[in-house]
N, C-alpha and C. Protein backbone atom coordinates (compact mmCIF):
# COMPACT_ATOMS: atom_id res chain seq x y z
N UNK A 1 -56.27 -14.07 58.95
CA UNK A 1 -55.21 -13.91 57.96
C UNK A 1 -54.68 -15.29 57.60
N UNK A 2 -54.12 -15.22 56.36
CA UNK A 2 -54.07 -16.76 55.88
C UNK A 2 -52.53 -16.88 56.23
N UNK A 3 -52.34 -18.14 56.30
CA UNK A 3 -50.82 -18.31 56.48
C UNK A 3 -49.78 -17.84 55.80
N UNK A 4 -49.87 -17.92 54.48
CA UNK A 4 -49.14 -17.78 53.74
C UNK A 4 -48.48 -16.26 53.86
N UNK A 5 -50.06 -15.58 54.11
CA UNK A 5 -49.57 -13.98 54.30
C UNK A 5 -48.68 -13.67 55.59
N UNK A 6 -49.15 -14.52 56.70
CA UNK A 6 -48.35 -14.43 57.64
C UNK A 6 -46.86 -14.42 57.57
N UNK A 7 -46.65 -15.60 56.70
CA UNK A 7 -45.07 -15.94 56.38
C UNK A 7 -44.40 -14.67 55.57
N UNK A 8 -45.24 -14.41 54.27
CA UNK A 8 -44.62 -13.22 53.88
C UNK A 8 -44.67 -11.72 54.75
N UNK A 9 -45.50 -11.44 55.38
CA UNK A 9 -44.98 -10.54 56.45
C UNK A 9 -43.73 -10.49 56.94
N UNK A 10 -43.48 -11.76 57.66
CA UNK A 10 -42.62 -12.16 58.79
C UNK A 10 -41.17 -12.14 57.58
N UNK A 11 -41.32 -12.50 57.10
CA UNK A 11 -39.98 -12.64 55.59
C UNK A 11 -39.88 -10.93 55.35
N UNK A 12 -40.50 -10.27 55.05
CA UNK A 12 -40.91 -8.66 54.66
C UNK A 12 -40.08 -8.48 55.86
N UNK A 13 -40.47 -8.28 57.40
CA UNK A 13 -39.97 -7.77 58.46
C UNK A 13 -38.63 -8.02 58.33
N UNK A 14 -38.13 -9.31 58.25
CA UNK A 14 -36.49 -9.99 58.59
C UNK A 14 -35.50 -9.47 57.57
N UNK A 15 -36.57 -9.40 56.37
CA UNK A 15 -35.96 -8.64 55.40
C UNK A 15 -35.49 -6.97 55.29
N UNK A 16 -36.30 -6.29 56.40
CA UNK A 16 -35.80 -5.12 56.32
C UNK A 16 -35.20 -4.82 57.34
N UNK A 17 -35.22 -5.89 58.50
CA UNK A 17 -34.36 -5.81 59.67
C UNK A 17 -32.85 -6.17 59.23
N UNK A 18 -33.00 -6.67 58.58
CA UNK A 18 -31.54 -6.95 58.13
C UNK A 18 -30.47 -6.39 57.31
N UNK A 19 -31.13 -5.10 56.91
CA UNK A 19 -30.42 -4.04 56.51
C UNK A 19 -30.36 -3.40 57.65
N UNK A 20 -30.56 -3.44 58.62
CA UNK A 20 -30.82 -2.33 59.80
C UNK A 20 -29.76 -2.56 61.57
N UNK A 21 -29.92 -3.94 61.14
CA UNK A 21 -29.55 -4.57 62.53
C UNK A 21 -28.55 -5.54 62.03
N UNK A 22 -27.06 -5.27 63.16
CA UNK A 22 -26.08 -5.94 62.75
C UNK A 22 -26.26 -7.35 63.49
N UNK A 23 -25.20 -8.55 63.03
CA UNK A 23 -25.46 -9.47 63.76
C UNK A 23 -23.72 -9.76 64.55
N UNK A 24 -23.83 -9.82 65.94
CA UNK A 24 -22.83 -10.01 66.61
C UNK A 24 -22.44 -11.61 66.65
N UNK A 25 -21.07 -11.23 66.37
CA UNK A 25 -20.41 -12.12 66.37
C UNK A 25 -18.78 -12.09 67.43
N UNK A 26 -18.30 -13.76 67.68
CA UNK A 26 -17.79 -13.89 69.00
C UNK A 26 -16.40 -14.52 68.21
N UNK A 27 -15.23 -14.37 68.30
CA UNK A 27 -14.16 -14.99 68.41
C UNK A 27 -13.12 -15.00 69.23
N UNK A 28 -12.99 -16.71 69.78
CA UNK A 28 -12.15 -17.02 71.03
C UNK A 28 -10.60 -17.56 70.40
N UNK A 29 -9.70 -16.60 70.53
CA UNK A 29 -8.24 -16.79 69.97
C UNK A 29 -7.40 -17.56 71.53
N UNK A 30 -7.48 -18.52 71.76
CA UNK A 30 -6.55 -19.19 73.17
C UNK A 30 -6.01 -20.52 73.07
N UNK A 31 -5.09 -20.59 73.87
CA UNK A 31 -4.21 -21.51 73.80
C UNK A 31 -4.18 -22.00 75.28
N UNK A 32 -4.54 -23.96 74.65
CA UNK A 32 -4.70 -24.28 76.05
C UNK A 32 -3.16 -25.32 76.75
N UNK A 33 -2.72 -25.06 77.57
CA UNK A 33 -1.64 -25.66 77.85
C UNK A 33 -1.64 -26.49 79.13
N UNK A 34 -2.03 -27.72 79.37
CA UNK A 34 -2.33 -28.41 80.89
C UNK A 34 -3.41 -27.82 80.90
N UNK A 35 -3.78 -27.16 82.24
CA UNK A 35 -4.79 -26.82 83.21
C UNK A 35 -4.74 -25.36 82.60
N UNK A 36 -3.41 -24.97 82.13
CA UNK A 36 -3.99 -23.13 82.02
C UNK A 36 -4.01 -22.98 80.27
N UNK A 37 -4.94 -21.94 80.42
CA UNK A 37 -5.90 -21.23 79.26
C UNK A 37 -5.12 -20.15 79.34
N UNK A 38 -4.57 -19.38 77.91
CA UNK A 38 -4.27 -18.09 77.74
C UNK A 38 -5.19 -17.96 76.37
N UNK A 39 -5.83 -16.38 76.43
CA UNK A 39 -6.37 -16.65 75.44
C UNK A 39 -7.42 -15.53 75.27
N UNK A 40 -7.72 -14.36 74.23
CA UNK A 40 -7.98 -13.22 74.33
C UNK A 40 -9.80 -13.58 73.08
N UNK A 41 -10.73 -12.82 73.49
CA UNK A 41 -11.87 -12.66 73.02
C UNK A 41 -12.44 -11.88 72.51
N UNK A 42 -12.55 -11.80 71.41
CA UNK A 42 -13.30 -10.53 70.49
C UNK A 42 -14.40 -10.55 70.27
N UNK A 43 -14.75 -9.46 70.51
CA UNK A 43 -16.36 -9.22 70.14
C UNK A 43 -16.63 -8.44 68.54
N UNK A 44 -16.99 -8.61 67.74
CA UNK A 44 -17.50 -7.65 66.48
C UNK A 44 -18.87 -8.01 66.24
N UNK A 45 -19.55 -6.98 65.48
CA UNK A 45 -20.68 -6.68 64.61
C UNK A 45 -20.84 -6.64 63.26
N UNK A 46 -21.01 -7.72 62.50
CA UNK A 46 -21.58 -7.19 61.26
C UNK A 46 -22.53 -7.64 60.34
N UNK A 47 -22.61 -6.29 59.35
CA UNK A 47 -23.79 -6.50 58.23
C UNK A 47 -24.06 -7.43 57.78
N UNK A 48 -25.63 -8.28 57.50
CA UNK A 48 -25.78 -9.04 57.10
C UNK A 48 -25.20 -8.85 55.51
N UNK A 49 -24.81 -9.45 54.25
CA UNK A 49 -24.92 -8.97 52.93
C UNK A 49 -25.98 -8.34 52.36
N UNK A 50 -25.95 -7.72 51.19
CA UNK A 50 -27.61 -6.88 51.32
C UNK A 50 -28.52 -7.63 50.28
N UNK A 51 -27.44 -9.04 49.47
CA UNK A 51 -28.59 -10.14 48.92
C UNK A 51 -29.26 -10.44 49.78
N UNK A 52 -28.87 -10.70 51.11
CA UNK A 52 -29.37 -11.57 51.59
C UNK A 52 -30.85 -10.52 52.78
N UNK A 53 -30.77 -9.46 52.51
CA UNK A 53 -32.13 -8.30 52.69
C UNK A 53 -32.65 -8.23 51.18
N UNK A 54 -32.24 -8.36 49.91
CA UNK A 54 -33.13 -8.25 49.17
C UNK A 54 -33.61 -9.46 48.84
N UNK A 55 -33.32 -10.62 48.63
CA UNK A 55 -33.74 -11.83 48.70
C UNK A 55 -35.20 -12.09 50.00
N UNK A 56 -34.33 -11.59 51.06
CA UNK A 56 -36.27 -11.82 51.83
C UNK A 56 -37.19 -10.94 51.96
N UNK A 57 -36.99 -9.89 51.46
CA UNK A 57 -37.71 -8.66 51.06
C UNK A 57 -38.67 -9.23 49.69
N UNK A 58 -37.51 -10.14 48.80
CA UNK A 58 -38.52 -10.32 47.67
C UNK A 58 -39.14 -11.69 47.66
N UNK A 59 -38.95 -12.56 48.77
CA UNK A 59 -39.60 -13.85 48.80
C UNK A 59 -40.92 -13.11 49.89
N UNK A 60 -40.62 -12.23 51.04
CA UNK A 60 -41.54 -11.81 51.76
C UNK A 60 -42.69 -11.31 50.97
N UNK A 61 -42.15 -9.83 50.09
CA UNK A 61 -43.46 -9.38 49.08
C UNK A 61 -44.13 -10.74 48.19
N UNK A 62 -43.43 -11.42 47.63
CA UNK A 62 -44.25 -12.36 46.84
C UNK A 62 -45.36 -12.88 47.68
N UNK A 63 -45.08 -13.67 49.08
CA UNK A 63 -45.66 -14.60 49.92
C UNK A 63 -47.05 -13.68 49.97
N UNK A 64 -46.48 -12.57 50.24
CA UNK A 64 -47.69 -11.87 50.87
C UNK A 64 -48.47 -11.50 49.70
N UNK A 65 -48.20 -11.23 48.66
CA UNK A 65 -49.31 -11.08 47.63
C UNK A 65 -50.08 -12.31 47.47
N UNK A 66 -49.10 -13.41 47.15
CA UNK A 66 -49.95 -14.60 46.95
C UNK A 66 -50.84 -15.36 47.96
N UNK A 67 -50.54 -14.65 49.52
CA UNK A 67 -51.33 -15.27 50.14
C UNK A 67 -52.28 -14.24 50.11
N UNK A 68 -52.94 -13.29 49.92
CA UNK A 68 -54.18 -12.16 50.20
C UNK A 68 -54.45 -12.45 48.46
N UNK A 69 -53.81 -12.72 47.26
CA UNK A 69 -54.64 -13.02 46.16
C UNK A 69 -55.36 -14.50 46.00
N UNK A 70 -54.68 -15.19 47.22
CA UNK A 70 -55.40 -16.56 47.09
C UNK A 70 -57.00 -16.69 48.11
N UNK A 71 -57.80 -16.99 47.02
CA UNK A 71 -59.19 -17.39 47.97
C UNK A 71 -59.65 -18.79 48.26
């Protein structure tokens, strides 16, 4: 398989994983005073935007045509 197709696969995949699968994210709210730390940690999840799944959905399909139409 030629590279190119490889890449658009792999772009195709990330692209539809990313409507699918959230991305976790970490925020540390604390206050440091001397030696002591007060200070509380959130965890959330979220959606990638869905340009940003159709954007590699449509750079993925291109790659991959142009690499299996190229000889």
């Amino acid at each position: 398989m030629k590279m190119l197709s490889i890449i658009g696969a792999l772009l195709l995949v990330l692209g539809v994983l990313s409507f699918i699968v959230p991305v976790p994210q970490r925020e540390d709210h604390s206050v440091k005073i001397g030696d002591a730390k007060i200070g509380v940690e959130t965890q959330t999840s979220k959606m990638l935007p869905p340009a940003v799944g159709i954007v590699l959905v449509g750079a993925g399909a291109l790659a991959l045509v142009a690499g299996l139409r190229k000889k």
